[in-house]
C-alpha atoms as a PDB file:
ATOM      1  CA  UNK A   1       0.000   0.000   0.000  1.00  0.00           C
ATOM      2  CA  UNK A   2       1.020   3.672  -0.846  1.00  0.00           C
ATOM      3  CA  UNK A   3       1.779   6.158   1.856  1.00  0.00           C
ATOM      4  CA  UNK A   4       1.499   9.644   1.757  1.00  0.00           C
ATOM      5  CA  UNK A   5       2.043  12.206   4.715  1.00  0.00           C
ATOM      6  CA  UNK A   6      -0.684  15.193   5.062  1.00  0.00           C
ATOM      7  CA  UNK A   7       0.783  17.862   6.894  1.00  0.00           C
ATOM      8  CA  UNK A   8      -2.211  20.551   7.565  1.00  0.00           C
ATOM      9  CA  UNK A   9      -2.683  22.141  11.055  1.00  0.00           C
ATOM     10  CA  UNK A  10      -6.861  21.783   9.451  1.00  0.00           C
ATOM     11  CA  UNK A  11      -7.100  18.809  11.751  1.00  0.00           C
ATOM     12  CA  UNK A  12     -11.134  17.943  10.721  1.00  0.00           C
ATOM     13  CA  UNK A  13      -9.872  18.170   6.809  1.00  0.00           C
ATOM     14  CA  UNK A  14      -6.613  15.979   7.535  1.00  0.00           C
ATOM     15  CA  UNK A  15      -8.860  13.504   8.759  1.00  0.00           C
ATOM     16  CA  UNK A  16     -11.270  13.625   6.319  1.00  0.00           C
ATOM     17  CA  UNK A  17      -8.466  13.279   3.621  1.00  0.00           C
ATOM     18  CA  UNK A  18      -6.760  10.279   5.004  1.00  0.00           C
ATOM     19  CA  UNK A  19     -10.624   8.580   5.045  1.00  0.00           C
ATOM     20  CA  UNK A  20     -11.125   9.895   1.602  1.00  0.00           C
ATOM     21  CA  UNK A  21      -7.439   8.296   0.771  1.00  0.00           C
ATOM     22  CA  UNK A  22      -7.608   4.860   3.110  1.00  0.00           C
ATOM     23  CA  UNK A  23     -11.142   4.430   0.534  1.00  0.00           C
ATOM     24  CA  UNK A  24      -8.416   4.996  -2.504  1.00  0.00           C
ATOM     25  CA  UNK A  25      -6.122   2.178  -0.441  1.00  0.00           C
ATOM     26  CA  UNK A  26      -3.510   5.214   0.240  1.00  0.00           C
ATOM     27  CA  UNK A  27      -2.007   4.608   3.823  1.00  0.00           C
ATOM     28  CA  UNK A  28      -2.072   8.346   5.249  1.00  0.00           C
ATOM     29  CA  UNK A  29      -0.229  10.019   7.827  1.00  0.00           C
ATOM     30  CA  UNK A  30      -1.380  12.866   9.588  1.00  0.00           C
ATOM     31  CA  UNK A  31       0.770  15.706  10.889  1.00  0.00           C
ATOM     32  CA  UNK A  32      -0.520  18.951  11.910  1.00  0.00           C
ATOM     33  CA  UNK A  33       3.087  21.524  11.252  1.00  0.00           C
ATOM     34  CA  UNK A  34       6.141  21.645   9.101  1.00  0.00           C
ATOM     35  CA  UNK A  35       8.715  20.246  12.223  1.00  0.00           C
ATOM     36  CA  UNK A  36       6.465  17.147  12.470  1.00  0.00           C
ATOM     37  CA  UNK A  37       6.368  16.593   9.266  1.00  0.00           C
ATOM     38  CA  UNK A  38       9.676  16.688   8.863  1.00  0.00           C
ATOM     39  CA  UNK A  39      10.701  14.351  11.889  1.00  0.00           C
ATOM     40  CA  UNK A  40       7.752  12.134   9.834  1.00  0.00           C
ATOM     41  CA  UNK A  41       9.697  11.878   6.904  1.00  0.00           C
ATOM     42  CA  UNK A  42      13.079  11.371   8.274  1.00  0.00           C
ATOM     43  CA  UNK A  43      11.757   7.536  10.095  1.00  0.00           C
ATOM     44  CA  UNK A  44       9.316   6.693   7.314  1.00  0.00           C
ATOM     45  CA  UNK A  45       8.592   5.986   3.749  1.00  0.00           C
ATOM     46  CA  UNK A  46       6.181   8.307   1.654  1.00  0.00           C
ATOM     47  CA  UNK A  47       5.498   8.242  -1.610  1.00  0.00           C
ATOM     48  CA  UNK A  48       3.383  11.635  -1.767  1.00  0.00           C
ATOM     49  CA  UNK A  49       3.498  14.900   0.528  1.00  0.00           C
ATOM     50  CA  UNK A  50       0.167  17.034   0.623  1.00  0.00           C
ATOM     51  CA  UNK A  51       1.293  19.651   2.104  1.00  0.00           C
ATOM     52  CA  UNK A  52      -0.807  22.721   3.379  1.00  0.00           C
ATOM     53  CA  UNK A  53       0.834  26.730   2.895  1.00  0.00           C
ATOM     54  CA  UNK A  54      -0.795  28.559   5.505  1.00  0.00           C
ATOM     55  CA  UNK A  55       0.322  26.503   8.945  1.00  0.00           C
ATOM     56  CA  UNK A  56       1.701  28.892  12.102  1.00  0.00           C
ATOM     57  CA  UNK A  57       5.386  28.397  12.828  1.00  0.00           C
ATOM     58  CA  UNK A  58       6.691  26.987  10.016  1.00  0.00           C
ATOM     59  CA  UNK A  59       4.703  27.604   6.931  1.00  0.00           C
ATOM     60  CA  UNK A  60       4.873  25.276   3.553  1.00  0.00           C
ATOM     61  CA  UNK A  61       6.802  27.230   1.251  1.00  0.00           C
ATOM     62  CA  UNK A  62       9.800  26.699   4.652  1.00  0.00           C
ATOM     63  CA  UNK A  63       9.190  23.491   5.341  1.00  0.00           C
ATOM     64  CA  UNK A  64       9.159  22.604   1.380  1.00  0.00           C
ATOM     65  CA  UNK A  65      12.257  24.213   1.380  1.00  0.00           C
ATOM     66  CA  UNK A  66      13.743  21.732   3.816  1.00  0.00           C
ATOM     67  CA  UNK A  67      12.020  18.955   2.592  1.00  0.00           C
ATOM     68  CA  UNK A  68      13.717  19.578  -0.905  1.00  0.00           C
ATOM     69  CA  UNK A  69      17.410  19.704   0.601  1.00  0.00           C
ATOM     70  CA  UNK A  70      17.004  16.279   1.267  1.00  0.00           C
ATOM     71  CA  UNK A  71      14.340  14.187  -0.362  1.00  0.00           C
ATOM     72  CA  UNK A  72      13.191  14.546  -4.194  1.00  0.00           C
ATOM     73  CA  UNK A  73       9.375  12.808  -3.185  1.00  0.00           C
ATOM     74  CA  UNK A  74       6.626  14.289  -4.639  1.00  0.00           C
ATOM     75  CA  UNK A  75       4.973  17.543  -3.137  1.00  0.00           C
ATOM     76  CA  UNK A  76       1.391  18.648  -3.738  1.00  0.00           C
ATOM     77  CA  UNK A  77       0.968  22.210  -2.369  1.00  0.00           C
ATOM     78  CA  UNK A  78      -3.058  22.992  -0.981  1.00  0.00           C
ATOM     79  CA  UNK A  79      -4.013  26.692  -0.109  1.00  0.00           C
ATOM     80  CA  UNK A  80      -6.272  28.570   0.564  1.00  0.00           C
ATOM     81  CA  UNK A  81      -4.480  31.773  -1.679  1.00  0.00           C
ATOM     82  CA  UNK A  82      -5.763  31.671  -5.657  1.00  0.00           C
ATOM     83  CA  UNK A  83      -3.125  34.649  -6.806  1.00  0.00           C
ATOM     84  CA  UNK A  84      -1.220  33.491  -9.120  1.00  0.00           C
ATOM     85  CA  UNK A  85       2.110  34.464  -7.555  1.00  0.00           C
ATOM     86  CA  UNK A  86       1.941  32.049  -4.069  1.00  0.00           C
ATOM     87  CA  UNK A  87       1.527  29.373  -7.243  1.00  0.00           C
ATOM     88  CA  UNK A  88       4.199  30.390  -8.898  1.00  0.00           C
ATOM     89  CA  UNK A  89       6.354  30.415  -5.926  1.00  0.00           C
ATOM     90  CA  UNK A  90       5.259  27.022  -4.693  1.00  0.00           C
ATOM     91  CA  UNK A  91       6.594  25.375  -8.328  1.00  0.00           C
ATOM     92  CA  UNK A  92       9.691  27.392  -8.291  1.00  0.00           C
ATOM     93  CA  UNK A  93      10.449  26.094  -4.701  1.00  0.00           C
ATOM     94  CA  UNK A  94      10.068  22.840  -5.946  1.00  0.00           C
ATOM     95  CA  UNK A  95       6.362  21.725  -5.928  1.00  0.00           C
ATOM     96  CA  UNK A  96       5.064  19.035  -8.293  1.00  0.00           C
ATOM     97  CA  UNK A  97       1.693  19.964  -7.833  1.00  0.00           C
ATOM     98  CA  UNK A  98      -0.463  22.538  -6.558  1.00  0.00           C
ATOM     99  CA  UNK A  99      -4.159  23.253  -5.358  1.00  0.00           C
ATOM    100  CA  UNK A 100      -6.708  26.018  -4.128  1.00  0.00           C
ATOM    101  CA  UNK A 101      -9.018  25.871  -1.510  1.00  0.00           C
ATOM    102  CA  UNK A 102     -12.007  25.209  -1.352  1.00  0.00           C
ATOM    103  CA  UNK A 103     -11.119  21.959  -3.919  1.00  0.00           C
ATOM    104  CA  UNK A 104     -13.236  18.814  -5.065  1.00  0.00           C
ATOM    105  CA  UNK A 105     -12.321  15.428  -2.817  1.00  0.00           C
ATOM    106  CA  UNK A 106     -12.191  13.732  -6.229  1.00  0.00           C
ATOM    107  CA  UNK A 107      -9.761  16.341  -7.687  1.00  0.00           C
ATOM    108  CA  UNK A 108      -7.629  16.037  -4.864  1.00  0.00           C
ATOM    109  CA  UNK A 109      -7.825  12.225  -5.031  1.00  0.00           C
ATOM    110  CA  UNK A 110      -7.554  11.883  -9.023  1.00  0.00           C
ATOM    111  CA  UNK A 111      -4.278  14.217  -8.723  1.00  0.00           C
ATOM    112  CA  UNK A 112      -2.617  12.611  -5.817  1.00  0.00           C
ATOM    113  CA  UNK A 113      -3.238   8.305  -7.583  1.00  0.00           C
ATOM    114  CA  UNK A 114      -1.361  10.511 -10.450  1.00  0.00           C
ATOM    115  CA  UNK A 115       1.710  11.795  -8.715  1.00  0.00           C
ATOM    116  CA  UNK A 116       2.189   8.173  -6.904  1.00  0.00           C
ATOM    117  CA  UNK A 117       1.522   6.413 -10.239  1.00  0.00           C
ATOM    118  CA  UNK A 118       3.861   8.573 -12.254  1.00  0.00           C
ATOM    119  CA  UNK A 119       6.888   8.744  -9.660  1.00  0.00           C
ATOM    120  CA  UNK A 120       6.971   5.012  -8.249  1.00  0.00           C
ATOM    121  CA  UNK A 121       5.369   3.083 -10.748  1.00  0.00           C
ATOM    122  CA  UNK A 122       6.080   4.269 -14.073  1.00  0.00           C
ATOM    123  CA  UNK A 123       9.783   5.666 -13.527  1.00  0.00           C
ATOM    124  CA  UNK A 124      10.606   2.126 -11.895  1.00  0.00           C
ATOM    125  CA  UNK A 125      13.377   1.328 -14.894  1.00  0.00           C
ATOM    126  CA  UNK A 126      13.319  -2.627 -15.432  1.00  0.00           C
ATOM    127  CA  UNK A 127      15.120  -2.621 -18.810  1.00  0.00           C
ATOM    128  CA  UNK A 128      17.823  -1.359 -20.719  1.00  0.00           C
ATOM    129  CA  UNK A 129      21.059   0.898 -19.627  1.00  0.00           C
ATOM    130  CA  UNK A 130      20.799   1.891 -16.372  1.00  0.00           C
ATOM    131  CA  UNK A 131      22.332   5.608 -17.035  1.00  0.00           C
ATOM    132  CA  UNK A 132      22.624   7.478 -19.434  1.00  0.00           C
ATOM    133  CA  UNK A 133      25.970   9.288 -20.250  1.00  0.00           C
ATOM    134  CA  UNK A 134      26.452  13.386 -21.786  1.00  0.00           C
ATOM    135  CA  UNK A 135      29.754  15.811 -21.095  1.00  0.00           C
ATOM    136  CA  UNK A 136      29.515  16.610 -17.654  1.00  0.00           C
ATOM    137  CA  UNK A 137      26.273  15.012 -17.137  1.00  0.00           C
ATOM    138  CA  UNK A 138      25.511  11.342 -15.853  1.00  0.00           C
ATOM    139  CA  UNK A 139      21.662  10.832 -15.478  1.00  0.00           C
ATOM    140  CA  UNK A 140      21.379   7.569 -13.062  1.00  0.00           C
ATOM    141  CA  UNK A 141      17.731   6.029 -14.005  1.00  0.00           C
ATOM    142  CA  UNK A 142      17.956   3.470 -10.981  1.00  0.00           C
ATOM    143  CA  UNK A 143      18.865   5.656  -8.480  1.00  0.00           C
ATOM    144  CA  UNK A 144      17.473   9.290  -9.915  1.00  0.00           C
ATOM    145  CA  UNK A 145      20.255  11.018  -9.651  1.00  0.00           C
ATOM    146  CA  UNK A 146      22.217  13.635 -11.848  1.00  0.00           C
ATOM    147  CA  UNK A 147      25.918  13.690 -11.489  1.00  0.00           C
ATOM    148  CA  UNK A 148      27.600  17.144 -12.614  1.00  0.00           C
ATOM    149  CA  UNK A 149      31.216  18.486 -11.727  1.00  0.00           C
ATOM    150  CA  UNK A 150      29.523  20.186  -8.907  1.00  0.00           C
ATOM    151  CA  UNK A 151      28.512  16.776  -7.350  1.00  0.00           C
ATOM    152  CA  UNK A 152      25.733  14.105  -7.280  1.00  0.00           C
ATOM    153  CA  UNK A 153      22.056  15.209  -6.323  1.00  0.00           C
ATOM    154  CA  UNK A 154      18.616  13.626  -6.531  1.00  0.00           C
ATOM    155  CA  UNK A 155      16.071  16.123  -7.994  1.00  0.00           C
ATOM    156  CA  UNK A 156      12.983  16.051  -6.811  1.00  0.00           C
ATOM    157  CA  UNK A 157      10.492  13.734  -9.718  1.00  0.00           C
ATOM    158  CA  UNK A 158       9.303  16.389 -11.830  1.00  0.00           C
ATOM    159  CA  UNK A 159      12.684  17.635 -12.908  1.00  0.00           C
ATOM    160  CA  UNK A 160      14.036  14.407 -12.936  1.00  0.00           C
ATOM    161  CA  UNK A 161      11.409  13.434 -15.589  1.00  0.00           C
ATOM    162  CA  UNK A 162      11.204  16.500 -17.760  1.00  0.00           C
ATOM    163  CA  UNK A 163      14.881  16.134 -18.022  1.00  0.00           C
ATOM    164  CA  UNK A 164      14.779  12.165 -18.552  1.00  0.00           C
ATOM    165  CA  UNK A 165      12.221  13.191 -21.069  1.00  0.00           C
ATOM    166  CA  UNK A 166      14.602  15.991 -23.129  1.00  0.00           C
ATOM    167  CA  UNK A 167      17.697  13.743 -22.541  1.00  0.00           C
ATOM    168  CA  UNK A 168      15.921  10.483 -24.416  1.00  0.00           C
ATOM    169  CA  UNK A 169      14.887  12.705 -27.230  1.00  0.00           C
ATOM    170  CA  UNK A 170      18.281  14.708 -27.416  1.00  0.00           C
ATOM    171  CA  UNK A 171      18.714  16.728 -30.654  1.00  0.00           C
ATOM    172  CA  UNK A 172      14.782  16.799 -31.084  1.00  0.00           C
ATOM    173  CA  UNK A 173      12.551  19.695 -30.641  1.00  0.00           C
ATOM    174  CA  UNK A 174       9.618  19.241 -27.924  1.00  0.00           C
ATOM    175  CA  UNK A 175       6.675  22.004 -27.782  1.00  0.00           C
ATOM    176  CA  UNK A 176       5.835  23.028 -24.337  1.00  0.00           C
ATOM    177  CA  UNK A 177       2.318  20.518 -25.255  1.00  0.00           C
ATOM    178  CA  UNK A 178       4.382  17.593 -25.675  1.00  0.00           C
ATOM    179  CA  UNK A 179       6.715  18.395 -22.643  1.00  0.00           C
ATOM    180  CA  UNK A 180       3.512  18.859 -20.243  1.00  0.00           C
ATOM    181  CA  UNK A 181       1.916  15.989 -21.354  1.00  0.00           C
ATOM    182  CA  UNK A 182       4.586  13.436 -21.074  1.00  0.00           C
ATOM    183  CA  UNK A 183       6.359  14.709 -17.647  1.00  0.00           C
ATOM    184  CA  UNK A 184       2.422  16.002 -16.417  1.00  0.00           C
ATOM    185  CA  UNK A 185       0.652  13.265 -17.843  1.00  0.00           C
ATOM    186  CA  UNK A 186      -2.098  15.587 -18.235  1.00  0.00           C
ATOM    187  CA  UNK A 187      -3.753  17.512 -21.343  1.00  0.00           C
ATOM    188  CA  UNK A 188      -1.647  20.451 -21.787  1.00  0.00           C
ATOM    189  CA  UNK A 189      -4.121  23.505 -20.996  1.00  0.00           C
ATOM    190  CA  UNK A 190      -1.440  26.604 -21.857  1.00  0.00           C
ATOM    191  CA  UNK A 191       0.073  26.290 -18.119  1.00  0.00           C
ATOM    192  CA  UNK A 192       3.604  27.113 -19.504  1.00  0.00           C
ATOM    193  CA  UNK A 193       4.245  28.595 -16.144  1.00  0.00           C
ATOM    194  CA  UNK A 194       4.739  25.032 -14.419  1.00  0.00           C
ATOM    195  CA  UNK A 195       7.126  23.924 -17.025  1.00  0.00           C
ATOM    196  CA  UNK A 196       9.304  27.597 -17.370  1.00  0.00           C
ATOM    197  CA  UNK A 197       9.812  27.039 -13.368  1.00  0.00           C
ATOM    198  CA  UNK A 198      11.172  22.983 -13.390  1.00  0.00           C
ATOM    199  CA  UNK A 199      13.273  24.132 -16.399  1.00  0.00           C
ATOM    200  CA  UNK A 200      14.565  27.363 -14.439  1.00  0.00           C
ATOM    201  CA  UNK A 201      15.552  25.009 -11.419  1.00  0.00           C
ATOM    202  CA  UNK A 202      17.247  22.746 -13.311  1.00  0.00           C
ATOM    203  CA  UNK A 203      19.175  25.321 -15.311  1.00  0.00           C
ATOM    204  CA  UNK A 204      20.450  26.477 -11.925  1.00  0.00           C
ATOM    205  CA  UNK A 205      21.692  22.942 -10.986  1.00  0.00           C
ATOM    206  CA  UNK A 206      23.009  21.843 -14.084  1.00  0.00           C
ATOM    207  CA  UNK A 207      24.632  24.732 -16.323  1.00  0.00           C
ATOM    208  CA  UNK A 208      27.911  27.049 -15.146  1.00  0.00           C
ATOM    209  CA  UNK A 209      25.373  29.660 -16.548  1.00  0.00           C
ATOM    210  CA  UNK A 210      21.873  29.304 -16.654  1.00  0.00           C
ATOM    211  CA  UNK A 211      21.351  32.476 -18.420  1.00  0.00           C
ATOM    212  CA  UNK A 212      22.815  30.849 -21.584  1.00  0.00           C
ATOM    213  CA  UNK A 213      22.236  27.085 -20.510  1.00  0.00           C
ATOM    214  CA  UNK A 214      24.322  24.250 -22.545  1.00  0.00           C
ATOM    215  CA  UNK A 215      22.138  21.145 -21.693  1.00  0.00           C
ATOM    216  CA  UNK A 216      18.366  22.426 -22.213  1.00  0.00           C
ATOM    217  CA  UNK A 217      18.427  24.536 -24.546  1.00  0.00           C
ATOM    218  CA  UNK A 218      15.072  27.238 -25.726  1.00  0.00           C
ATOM    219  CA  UNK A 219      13.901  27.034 -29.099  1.00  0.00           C
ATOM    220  CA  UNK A 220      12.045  30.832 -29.255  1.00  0.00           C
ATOM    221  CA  UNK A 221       8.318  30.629 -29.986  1.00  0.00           C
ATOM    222  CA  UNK A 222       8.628  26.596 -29.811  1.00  0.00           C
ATOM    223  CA  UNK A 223       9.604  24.825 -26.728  1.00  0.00           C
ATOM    224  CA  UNK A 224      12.531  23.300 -25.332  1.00  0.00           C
ATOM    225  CA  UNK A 225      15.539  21.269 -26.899  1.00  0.00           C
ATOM    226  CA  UNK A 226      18.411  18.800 -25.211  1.00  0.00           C
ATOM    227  CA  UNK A 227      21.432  19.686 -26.854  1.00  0.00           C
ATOM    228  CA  UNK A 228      22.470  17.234 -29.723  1.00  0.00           C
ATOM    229  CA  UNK A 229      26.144  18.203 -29.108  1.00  0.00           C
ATOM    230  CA  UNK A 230      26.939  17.052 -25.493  1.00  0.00           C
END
């Protein structure tokens, strides 16, 4: 069974969640701030953080910050601001997902079964070469790692796959469409801001200079290229 950790200091809606999940057979955790979540994470095994913004103490764009130093699982934000700049922040900072209060149980449920199935189901690699080589750049599919001259990290899954995705077509150009709906697995609606923030973290983690970036490179007015020369 799946486990996923809901950190919301909401204790009535944490419960309700983790019914609405134990129906979806998702083992869930309850934690009600960002220290206990963490102290959660560090003795168990989660496959999916729902994690709520506005918590006193430590709110979730901090504790999403320190859950990122460590751990690349995946993170889907709830909260109860619609502007678009608390979502843009929450993506930049490393969220794989994101949702408004008030939100539809079956939304919430439908979006959660996809994060799980896409980050510890389908990314399991079975077959083939376990890594995939580039100048500078060792992609480890086993472990989900990167490997650069600046060291060995473990993005969290949504940069991992949009630049799994990139690297196995290298040379090709992707539109933003077929980017979202590979890495998103979703029907690309025109959200090019969820896509322009994974690529602007991993620019910063991969290229001496991400203002003129050598591995993913932009292809003006079409999407997104991994370069055919590395």
């Amino acid at each position: 069974m799946d486990r996923i950790l809901l950190v919301d200091d909401d204790l009535d809606l944490s419960a309700l969640l983790a019914r609405s999940a134990a129906e979806e057979n998702l083992a869930a955790d309850c934690c009600a701030s960002g220290r206990e979540a963490l102290a959660r994470l560090e003795q168990g095994d989660y496959q999916l953080v729902v994690l709520d913004v506005m918590m006193p103490g430590m709110d979730g764009f901090e504790t999403m910050a320190r859950i990122r130093a460590t751990s690349g699982v995946p993170i889907l934000m709830l909260t109860a601001r619609g502007d678009a700049e608390s979502k843009v922040r929450g993506l930049r900072a490393g969220a794989d997902d994101y949702l408004t209060k008030p939100f539809a149980m079956e939304e919430l449920l439908a979006r959660m079964q996809s994060l799980i199935r896409r980050y510890t189901r389908l990314n399991r690699q079975g077959e083939g070469t376990p890594r995939l080589e580039y100048q500078g750049l060792t992609v480890d599919l086993d472990a989900r790692t990167l490997t650069t001259q600046q060291g060995t990290f473990a993005p969290p899954p949504k940069e991992f796959d949009l630049l799994l995705y990139c690297a196995r077509h290298q040379g090709k150009i992707l539109t933003k469409a077929q980017i979202y709906e590979a890495v998103w697995g979703e029907p690309y609606v025109y959200d090019d801001g969820n896509i322009m923030a994974v690529i602007s973290r991993l620019r910063k983690k991969l290229e001496k200079d991400p203002a003129h970036p050598h591995y993913l490179q932009t292809v003006k007015g079409v999407g997104y290229r991994f370069n055919k020369d590395v």
